[in-house]
Protein backbone atom coordinates (compact mmCIF):
# COMPACT_ATOMS: atom_id res chain seq x y z
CA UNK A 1 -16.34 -17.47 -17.56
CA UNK A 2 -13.09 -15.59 -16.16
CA UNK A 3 -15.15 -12.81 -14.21
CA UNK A 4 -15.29 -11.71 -9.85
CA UNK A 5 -18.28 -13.22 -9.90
CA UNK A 6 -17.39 -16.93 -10.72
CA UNK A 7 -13.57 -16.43 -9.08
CA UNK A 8 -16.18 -15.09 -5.77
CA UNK A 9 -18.42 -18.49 -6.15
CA UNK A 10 -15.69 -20.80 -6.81
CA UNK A 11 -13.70 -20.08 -3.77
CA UNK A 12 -17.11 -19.71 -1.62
CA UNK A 13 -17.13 -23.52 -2.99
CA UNK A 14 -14.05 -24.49 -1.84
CA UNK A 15 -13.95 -23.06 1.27
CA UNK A 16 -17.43 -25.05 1.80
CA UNK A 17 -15.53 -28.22 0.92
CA UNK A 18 -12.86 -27.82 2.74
CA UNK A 19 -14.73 -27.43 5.93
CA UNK A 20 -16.99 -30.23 5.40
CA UNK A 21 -14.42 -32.02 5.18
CA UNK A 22 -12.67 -31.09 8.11
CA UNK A 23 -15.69 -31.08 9.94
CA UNK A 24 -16.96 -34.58 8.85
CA UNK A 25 -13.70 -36.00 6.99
CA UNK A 26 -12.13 -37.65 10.21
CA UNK A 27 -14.32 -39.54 12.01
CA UNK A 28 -14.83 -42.03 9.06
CA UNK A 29 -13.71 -42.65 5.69
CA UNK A 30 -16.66 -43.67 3.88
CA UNK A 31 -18.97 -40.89 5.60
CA UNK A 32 -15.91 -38.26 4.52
CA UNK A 33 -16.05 -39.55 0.82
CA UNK A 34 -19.82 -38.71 0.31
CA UNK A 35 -19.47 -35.25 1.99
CA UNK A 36 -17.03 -34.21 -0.41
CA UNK A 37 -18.52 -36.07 -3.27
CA UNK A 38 -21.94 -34.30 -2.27
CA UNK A 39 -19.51 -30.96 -1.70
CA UNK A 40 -18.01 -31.27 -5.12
CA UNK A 41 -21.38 -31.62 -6.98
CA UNK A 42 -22.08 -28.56 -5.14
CA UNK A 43 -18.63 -26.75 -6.65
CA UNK A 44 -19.57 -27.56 -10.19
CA UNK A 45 -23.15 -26.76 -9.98
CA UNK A 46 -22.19 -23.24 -8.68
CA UNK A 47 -19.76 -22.99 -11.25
CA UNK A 48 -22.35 -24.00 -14.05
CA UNK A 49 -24.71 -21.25 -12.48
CA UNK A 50 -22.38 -18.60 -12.77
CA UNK A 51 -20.98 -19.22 -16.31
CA UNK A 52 -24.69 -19.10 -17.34
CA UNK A 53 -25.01 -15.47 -15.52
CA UNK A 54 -24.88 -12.85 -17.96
CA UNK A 55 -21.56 -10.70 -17.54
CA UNK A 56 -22.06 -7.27 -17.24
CA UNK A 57 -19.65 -4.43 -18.90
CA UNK A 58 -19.41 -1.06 -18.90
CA UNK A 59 -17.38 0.54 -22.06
CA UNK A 60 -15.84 4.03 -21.26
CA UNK A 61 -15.31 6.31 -23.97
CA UNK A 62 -13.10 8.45 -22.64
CA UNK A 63 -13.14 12.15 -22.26
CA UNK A 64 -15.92 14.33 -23.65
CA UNK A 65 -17.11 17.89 -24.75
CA UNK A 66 -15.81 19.28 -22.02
CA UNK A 67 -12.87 16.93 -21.65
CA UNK A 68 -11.70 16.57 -24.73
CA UNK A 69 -8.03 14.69 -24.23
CA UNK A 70 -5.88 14.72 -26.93
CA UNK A 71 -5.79 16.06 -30.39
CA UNK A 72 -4.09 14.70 -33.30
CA UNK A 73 -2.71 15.26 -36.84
CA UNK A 74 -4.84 17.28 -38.63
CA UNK A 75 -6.98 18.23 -35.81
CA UNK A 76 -8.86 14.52 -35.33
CA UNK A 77 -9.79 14.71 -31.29
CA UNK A 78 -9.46 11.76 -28.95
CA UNK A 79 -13.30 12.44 -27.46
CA UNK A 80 -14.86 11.96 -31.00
CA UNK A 81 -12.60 8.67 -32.02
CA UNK A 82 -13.44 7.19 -28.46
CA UNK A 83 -17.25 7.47 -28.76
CA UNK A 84 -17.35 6.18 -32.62
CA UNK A 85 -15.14 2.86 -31.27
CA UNK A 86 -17.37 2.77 -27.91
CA UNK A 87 -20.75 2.73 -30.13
CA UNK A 88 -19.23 0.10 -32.44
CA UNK A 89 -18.00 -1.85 -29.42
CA UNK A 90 -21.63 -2.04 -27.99
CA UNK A 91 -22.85 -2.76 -31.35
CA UNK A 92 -20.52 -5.93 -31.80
CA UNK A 93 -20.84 -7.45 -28.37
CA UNK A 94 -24.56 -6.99 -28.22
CA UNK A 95 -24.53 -10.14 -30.54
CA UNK A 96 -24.24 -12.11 -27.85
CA UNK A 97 -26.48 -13.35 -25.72
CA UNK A 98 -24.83 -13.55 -22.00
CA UNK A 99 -24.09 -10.10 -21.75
CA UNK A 100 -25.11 -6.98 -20.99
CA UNK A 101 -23.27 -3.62 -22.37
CA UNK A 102 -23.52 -0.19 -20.86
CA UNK A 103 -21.73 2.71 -21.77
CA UNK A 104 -20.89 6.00 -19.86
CA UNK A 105 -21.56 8.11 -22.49
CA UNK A 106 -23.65 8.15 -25.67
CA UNK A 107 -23.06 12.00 -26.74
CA UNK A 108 -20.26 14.16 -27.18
CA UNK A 109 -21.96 15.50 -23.80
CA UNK A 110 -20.30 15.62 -20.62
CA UNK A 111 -22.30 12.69 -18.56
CA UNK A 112 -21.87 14.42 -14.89
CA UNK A 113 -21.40 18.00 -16.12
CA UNK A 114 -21.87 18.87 -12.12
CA UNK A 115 -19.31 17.24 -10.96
CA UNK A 116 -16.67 19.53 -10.99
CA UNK A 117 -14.17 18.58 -12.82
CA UNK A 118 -12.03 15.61 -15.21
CA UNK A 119 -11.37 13.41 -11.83
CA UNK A 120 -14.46 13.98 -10.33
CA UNK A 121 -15.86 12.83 -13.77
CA UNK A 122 -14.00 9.65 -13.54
CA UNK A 123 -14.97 8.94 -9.97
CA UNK A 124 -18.85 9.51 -11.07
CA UNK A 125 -18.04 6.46 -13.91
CA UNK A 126 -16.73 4.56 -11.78
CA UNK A 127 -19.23 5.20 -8.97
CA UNK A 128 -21.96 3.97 -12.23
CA UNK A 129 -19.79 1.24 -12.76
CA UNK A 130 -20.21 -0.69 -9.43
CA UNK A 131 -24.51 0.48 -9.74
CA UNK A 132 -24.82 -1.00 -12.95
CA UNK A 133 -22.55 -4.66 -11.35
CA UNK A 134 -20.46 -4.27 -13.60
CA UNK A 135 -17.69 -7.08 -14.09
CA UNK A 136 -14.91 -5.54 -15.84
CA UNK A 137 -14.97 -1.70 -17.15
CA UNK A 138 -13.07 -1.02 -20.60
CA UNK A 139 -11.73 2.32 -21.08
CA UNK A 140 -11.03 3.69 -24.32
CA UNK A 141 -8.58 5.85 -25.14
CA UNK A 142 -6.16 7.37 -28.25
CA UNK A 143 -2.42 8.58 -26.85
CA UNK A 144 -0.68 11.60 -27.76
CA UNK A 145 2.99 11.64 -28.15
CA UNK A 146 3.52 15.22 -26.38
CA UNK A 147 5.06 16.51 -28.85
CA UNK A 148 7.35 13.79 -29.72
CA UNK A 149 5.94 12.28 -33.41
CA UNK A 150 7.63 9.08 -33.32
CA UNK A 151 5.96 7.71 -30.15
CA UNK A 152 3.58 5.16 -31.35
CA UNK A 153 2.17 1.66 -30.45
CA UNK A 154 -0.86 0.28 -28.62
CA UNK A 155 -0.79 -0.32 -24.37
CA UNK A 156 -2.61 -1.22 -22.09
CA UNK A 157 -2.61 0.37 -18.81
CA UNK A 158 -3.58 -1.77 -15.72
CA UNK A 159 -4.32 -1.61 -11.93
CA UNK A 160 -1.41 -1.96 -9.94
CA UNK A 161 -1.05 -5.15 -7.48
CA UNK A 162 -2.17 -3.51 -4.23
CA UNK A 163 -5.55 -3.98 -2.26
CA UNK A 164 -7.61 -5.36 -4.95
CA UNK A 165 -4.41 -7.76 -6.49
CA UNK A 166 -6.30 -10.27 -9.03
CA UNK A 167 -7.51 -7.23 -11.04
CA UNK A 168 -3.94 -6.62 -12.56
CA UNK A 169 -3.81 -9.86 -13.21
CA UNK A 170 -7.08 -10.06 -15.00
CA UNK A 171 -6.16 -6.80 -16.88
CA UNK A 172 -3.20 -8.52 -17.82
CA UNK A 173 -5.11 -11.40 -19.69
CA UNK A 174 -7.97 -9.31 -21.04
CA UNK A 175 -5.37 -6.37 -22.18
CA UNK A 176 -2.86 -9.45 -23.45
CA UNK A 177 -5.70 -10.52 -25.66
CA UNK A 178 -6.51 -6.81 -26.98
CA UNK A 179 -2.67 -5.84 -27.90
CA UNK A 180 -2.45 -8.52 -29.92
CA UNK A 181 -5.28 -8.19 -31.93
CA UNK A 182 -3.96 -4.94 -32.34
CA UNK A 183 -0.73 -5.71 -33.39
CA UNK A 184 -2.30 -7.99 -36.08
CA UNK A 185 -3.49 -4.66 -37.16
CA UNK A 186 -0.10 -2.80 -37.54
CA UNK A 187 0.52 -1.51 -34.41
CA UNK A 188 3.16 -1.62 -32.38
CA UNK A 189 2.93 -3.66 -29.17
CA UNK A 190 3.92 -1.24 -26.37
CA UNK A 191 2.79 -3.82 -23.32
CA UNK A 192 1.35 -3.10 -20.36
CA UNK A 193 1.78 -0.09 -17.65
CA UNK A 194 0.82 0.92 -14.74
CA UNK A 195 1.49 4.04 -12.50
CA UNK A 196 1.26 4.66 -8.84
CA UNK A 197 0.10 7.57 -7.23
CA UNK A 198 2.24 10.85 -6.78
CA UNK A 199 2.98 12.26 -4.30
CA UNK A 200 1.66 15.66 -4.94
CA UNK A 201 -2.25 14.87 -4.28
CA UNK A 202 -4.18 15.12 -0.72
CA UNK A 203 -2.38 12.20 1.55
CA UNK A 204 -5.96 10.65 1.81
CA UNK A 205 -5.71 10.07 -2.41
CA UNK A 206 -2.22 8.46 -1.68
CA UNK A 207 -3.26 5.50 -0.39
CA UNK A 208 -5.57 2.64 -0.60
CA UNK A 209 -8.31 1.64 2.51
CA UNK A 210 -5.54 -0.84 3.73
CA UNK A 211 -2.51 2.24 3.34
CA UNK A 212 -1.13 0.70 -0.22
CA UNK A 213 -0.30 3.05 -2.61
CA UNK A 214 -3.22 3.94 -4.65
CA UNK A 215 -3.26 3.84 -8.51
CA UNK A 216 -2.69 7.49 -10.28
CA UNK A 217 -4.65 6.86 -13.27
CA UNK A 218 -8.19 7.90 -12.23
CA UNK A 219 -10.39 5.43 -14.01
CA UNK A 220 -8.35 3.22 -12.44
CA UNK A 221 -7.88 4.50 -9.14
CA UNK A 222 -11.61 4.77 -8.75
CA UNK A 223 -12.76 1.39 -10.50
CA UNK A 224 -10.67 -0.32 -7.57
CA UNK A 225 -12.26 1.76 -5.04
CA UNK A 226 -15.84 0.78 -6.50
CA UNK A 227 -14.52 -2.90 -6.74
CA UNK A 228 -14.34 -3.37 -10.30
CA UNK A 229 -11.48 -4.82 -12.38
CA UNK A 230 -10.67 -2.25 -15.13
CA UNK A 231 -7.74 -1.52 -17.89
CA UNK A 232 -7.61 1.76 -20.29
CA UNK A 233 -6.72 0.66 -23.53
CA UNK A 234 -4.43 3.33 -24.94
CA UNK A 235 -5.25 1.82 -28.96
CA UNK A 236 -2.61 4.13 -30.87
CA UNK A 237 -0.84 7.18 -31.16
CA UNK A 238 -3.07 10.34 -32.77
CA UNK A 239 0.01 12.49 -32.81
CA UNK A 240 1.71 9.67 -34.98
CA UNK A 241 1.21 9.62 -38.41
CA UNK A 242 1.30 5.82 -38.84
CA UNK A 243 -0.71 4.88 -36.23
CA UNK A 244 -3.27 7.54 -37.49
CA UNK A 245 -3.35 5.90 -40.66
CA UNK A 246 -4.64 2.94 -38.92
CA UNK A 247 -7.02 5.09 -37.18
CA UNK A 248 -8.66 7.52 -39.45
CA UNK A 249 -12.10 6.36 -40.92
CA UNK A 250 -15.18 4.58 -40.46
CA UNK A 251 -13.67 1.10 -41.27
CA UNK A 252 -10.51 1.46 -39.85
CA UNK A 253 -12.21 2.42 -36.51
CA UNK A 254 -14.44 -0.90 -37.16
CA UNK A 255 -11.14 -2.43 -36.77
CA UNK A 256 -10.27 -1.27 -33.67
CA UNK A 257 -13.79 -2.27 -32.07
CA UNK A 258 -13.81 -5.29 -33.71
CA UNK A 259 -10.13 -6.02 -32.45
CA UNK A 260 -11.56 -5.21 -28.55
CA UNK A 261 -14.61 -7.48 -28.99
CA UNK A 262 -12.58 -10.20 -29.79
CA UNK A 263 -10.60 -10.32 -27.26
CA UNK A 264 -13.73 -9.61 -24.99
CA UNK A 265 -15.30 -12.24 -26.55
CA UNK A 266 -12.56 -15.05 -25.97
CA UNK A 267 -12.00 -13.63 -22.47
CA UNK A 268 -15.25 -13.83 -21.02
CA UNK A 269 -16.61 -16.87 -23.03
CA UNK A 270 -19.40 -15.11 -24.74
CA UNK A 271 -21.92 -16.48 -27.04
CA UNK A 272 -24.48 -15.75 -29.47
């Protein structure tokens, strides 16, 4: 199980190892072999107790009603084509049996309609994110090209290296698995990115607690603040008329959730 929660046990069960045997280790060989024998037992037993914890995930349909994102060829909307995935997503991974699935939104509905505005939004996610425990928080998302049809191509963006530096790293292997069930699909592997903040926000949005320089994606941004490894997966291009016909319709979009799950799956060592 690849989550915080067994990386937090594991290394409270070295660190307990290594001090018994500094503490006891020296003053005789024999009595410094069963500490760390007794110590190791101790490692793997906490290790077996957290792989049998149930990993907890919260899916993120991005945008809304009221935050709709992007729209597409033909008029398809971002908001609508993240919710359909999102419900199939929740669907597929609540056949198994260590893990528990929440989602930020269920309706077209805004889910903090009071709080002011797309980033404060985010923040209120997030904020539900760390309440619920969650260990890892999936975005989902469709891209727009901005005017430019040939942009196209799945990616994955990730939280940079600074203050919380092992969740890049885990969005890096959860993401990795994702793009390339996705590229089995047809689309275009575009890799990972991630984006620092600018430098035209309040000074006190710059920066992280420890003055490194805060993610600019706001899922992001705030996931790290509530102490939760998250990626956005960015699954294909609306604006694009390839990657929208790998998009449009009830069983393509089974695809797509089944191609997250997967990777979800194999990533967090889920069963049924």
């Amino acid at each position: 199980m690849n989550t915080k929660k067994l990386w937090k046990k594991m290394t409270g069960a070295f660190v307990c190892l290594v001090m018994a045997g500094t503490l006891f280790g020296c003053e005789s060989g024999s009595a410094g072999t069963q500490t760390a024998t007794a110590d190791t037992a101790e490692s793997t037993e906490s290790a077996s107790a957290a792989a049998s914890e149930k990993v907890v995930l919260l899916i993120d349909p991005g945008h809304d009603s009221a935050h709709p994102g992007a729209t597409g060829i033909g008029g398809v909307k971002e908001e609508d084509l993240t919710l359909q995935v999102g419900e199939m997503l929740k669907e597929e991974l609540q056949q198994y049996s260590n893990v528990e699935v929440y989602m930020t939104r269920e309706t077209s509905a805004c889910p903090y309609p009071d709080a002011g505005g797309s980033v404060e939004d985010n923040r209120a996610r997030c904020a539900y994110a760390e309440e619920i425990g969650a260990d890892f928080m999936i975005s989902l998302h469709f891209n727009s090209g901005s005017g430019d049809e040939s942009a196209n191509g799945s990616m994955i963006l990730v939280q940079n290296t600074n203050y919380e530096p092992t969740y890049n790293q885990m969005g890096q292997e959860l993401g990795g698995m994702i793009l390339s069930n996705l590229s089995s699909l047809g689309f275009a592997n575009k890799g990972f990115q991630t984006k620092d903040m600018t430098d035209d926000v309040e000074p006190e949005q710059q920066t992280y607690p420890d003055g490194s320089r805060s993610d600019y994606y706001a899922i992001l941004h705030h996931a790290k603040l509530h102490h939760v490894p998250a990626v956005i997966v960015e699954h294909g291009f609306i604006t694009n008329q390839e990657d929208l016909n790998r998009i449009n319709g009830t069983d393509n979009l089974q695809k797509l959730a089944d191609a997250d799950a997967q990777a979800i799956v194999t990533y967090f060592g889920l069963v049924k």
